[in-house]
Protein backbone atom coordinates (compact mmCIF):
# COMPACT_ATOMS: atom_id res chain seq x y z
CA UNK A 1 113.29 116.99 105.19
CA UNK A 2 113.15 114.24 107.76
CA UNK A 3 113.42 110.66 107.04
CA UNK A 4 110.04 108.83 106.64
CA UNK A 5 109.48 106.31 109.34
CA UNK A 6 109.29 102.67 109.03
CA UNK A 7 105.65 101.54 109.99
CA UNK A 8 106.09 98.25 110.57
CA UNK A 9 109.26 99.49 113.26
CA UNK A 10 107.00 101.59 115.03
CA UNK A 11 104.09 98.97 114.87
CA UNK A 12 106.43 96.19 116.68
CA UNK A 13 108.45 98.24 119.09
CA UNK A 14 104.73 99.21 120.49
CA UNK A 15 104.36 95.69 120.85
CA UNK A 16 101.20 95.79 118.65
CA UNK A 17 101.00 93.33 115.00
CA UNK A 18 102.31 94.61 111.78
CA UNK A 19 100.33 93.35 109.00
CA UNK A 20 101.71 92.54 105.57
CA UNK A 21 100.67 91.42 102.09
CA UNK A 22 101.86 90.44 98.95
CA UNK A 23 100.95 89.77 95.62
CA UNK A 24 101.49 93.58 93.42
CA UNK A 25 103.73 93.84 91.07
CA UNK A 26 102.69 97.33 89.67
CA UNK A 27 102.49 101.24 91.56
CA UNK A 28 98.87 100.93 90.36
CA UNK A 29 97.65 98.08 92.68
CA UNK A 30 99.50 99.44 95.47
CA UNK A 31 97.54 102.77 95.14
CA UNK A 32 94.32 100.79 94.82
CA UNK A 33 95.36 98.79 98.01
CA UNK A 34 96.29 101.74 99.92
CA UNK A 35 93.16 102.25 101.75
CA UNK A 36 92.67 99.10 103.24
CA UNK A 37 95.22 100.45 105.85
CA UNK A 38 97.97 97.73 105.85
CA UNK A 39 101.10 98.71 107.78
CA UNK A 40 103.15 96.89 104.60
CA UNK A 41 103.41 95.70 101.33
CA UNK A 42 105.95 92.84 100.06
CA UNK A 43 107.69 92.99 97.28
CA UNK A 44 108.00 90.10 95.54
CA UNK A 45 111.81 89.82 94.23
CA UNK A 46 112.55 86.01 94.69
CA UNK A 47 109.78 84.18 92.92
CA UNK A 48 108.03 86.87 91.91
CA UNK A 49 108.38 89.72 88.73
CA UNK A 50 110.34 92.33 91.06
CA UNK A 51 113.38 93.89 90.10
CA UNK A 52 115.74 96.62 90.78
CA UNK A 53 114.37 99.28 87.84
CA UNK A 54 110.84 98.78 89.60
CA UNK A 55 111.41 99.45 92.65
CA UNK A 56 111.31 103.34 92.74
CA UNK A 57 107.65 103.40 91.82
CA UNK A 58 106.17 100.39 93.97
CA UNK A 59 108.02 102.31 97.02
CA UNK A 60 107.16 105.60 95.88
CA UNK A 61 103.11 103.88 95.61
CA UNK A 62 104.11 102.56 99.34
CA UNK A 63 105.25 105.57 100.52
CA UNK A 64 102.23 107.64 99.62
CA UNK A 65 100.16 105.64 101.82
CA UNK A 66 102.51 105.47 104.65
CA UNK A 67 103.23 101.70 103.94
CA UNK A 68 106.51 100.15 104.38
CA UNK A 69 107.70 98.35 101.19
CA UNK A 70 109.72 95.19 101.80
CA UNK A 71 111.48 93.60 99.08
CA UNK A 72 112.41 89.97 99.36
CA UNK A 73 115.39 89.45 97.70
CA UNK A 74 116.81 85.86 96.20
CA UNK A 75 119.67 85.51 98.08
CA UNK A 76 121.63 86.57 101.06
CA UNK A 77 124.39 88.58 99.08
CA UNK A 78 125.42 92.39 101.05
CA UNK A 79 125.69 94.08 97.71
CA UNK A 80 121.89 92.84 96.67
CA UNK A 81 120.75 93.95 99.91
CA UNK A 82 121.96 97.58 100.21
CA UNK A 83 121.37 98.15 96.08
CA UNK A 84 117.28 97.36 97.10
CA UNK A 85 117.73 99.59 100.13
CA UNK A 86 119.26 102.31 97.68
CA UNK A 87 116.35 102.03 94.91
CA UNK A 88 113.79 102.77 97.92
CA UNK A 89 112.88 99.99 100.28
CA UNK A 90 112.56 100.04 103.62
CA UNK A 91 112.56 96.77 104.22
CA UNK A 92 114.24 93.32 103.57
CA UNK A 93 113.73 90.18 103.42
CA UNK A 94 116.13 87.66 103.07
CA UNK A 95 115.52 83.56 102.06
CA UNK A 96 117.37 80.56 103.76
CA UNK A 97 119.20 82.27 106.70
CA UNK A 98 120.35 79.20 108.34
CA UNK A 99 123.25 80.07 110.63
CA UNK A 100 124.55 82.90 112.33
CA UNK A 101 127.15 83.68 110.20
CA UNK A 102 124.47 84.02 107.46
CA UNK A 103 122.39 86.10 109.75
CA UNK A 104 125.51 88.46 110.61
CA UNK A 105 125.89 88.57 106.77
CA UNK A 106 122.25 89.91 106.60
CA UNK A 107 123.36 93.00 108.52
CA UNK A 108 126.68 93.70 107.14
CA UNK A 109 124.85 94.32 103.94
CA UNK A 110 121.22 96.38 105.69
CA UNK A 111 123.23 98.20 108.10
CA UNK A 112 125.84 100.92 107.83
CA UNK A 113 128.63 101.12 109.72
CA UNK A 114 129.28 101.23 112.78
CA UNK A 115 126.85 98.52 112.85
CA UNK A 116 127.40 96.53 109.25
CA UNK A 117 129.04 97.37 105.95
CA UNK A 118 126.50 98.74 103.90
CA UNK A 119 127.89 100.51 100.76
CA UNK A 120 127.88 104.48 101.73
CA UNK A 121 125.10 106.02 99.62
CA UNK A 122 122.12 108.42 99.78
CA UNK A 123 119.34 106.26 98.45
CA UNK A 124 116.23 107.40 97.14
CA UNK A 125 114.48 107.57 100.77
CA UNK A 126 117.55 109.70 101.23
CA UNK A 127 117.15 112.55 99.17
CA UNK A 128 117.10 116.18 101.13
CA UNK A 129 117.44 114.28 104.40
CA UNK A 130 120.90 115.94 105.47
CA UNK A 131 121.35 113.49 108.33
CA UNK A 132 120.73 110.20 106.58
CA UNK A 133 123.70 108.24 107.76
CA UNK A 134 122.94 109.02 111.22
CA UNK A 135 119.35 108.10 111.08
CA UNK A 136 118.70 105.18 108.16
CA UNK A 137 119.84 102.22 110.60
CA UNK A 138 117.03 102.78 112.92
CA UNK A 139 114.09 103.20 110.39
CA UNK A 140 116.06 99.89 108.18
CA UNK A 141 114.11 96.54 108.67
CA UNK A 142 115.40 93.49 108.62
CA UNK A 143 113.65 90.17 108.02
CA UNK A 144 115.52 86.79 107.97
CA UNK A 145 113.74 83.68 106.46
CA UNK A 146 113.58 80.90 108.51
CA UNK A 147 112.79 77.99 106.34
CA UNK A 148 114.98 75.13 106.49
CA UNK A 149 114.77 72.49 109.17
CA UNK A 150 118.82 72.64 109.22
CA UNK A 151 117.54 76.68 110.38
CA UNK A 152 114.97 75.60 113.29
CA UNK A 153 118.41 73.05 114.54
CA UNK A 154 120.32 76.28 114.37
CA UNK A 155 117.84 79.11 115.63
CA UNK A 156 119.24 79.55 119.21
CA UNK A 157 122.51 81.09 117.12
CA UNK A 158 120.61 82.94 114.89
CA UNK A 159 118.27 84.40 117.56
CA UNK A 160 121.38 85.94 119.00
CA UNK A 161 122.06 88.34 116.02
CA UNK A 162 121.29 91.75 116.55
CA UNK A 163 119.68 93.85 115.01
CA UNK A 164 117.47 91.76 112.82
CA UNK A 165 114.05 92.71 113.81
CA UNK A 166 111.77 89.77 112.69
CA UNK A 167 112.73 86.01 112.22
CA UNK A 168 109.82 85.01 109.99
CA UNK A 169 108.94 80.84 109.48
CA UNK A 170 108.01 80.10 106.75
CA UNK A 171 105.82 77.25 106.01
CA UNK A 172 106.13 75.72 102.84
CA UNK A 173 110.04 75.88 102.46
CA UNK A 174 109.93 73.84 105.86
CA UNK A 175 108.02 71.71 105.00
CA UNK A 176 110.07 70.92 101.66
CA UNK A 177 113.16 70.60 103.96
CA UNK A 178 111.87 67.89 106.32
CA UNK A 179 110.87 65.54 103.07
CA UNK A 180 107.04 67.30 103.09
CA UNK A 181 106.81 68.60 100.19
CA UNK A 182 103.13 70.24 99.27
CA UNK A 183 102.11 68.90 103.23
CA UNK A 184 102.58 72.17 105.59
CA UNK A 185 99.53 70.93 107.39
CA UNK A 186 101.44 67.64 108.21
CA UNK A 187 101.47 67.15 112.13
CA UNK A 188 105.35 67.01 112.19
CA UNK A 189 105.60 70.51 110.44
CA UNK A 190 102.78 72.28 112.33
CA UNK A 191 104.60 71.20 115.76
CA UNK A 192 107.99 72.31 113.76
CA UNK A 193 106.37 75.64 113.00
CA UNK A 194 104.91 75.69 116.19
CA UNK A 195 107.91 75.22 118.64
CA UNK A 196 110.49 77.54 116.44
CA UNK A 197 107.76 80.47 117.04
CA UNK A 198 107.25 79.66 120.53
CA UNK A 199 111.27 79.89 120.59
CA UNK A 200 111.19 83.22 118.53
CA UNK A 201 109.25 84.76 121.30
CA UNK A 202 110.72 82.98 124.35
CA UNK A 203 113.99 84.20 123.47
CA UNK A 204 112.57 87.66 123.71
CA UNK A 205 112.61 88.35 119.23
CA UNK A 206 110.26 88.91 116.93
CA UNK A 207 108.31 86.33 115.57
CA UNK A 208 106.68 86.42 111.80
CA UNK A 209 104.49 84.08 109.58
CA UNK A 210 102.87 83.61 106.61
CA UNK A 211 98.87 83.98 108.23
CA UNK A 212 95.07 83.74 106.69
CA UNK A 213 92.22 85.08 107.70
CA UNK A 214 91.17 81.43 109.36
CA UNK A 215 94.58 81.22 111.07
CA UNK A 216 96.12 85.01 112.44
CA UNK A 217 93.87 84.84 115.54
CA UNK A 218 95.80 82.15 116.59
CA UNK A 219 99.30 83.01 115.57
CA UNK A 220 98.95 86.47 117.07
CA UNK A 221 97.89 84.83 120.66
CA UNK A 222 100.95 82.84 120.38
CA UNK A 223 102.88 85.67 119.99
CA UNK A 224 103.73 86.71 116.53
CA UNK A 225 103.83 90.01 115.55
CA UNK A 226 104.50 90.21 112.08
CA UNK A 227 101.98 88.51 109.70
CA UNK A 228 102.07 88.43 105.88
CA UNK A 229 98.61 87.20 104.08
CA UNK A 230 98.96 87.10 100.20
CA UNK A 231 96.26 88.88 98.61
CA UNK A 232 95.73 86.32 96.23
CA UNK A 233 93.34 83.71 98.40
CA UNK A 234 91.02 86.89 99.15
CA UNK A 235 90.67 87.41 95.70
CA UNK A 236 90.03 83.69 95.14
CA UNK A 237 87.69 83.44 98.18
CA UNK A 238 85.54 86.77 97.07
CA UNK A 239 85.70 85.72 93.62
CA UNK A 240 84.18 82.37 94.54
CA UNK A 241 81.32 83.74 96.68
CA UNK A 242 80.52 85.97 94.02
CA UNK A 243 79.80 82.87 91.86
CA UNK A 244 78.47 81.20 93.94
CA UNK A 245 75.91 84.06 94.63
CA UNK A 246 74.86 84.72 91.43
CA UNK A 247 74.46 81.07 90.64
CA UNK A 248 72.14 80.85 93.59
CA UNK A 249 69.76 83.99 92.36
CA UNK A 250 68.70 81.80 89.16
CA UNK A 251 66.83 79.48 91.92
C-alpha cells in the first residue's frame, strides 16, 4: 500500500490555490461536503469541539474524498503535534507562531528525523505502508499561524524556516493584537494584513488567509495560495435568501 498523497501539497507545489473550509465537527458532514470538491477540510481543535478520539473518523470521512484533513491544534507543543499526525491528519496547523524558534519548534514536532523530532510511530495513515518513515515528511503539511503583530515584526525570521509550507495571516487575532479588537476591516489592519502577505510571497513562501466569496479574487491575485472560507457564512447567506424568497412569493 502506498501512502495517500497530501492534496493541498500537490495543489501548491503546482503553483495552483488550495481551497479549505471549516466548520464540521462530525464524519457525517464531511461525507455530505465531499462533493463540492474542496482540496481540504479544517479541523477545528483550538476553539472548536475537536479532539484526539475524533480524529480517526473525520480523517477517515476526509480521506474518502481525497481531502486533506488539517487539524488546528491549541498550542505549539511537539508532542500535540505528532499525537494529531498519529490519529490521522495530514495536516497542521499551529496558533501564535511568533518567532523562529517557535517556528523551528513547529517542525521538530511534524517532521521526523533527519529533519525534526517527531516521536517514531506508524500512525493511522501509516498502516500497510512498509516505507512510511521514508515517505511521511514529504506528504506532512505544515501551517504556522501568523496572528500577532509582535509575528508580522518578526516574519523575515520566521519566513526563513524550512519546511513549513504555508504561513497563514490571520485576521481577527491581528487585529486583537494591535488594540482592534472586533475591527479587521480597520485601515491599519487591512494594510497590516496586506504588507505581511505581500512579504509571504516576496520572500518566495506560501501565503494563506482566511477568504469569502466577496474577497478570494483578490487575495489569490495578490498571491495567496492557500485560502480557508468557513462554511458557516454560506449557510447564513443561503439561509437568508431563502427567506427572503419565500417572503417575497406572498406579494
Amino acid at each position: 500500500m502506498a501512502l495517500r498523497s497530501n492534496r493541498v501539497k500537490q495543489k501548491l507545489a503546482a503553483g495552483e490555490v488550495a481551497c479549505i473550509t471549516t466548520g464540521f465537527t462530525h464524519a457525517d458532514d464531511i461525507d455530505a461536503f465531499g462533493p463540492a470538491g474542496f482540496d481540504a477540510v479544517w479541523l477545528e481543535g483550538e476553539h472548536g469541539a475537536v479532539s484526539p478520539e475524533d480524529l480517526g473518523n473525520l480523517t477517515r470521512a476526509c480521506d474518502i474524498w481525497g481531502m486533506t484533513s488539517i487539524v488546528r491544534v491549541n498550542r505549539n507543543d511537539q508532542t500535540l503535534i505528532y499525537r494529531t499526525l498519529d490519529r490521522g491528519a495530514q495536516g497542521i496547523v499551529v496558533p501564535h507562531v511568533n518567532t523562529r524558534k517557535e517556528a523551528e519548534n513547529v517542525v521538530e514536532g511534524g517532521k521526523f528525523a533527519p529533519i525534526g523530532k517527531r516521536g517514531m510511530f506508524t500512525s493511522r495513515q501509516g498502516y500497510g505502508v512498509s516505507d512510511y518513515f521514508k515517505v511521511a515528511n514529504d506528504e506532512t503539511l505544515l501551517i504556522v499561524l501568523i496572528e500577532d503583530i509582535v509575528a508580522v515584526e518578526n516574519l523575515d525570521e520566521i519566513l526563513s524556516v524550512e519546511p513549513i509550507d504555508v504561513f497563514f495571516v490571520a485576521p481577527s487575532d491581528l487585529a486583537a493584537s494591535m488594540g482592534l479588537i472586533h475591527d479587521q476591516r480597520n485601515e491599519k489592519v487591512q494594510e497590516t494584513i496586506d504588507g505581511a502577505l505581500a512579504k509571504i510571497v516576496g520572500a518566495g513562501r506560501t501565503a494563506g488567509t482566511l477568504a469569502t466569496n466577496d474577497t478570494v479574487e483578490r487575495y489569490v491575485q495578490a498571491g495567496v495560495r492557500c485560502v480557508l472560507c468557513p462554511a458557516g457564512p454560506w449557510v447564513s447567506v443561503g439561509a437568508a435568501e431563502f427567506k427572503r424568497r419565500a417572503g417575497e412569493a406572498l406579494g
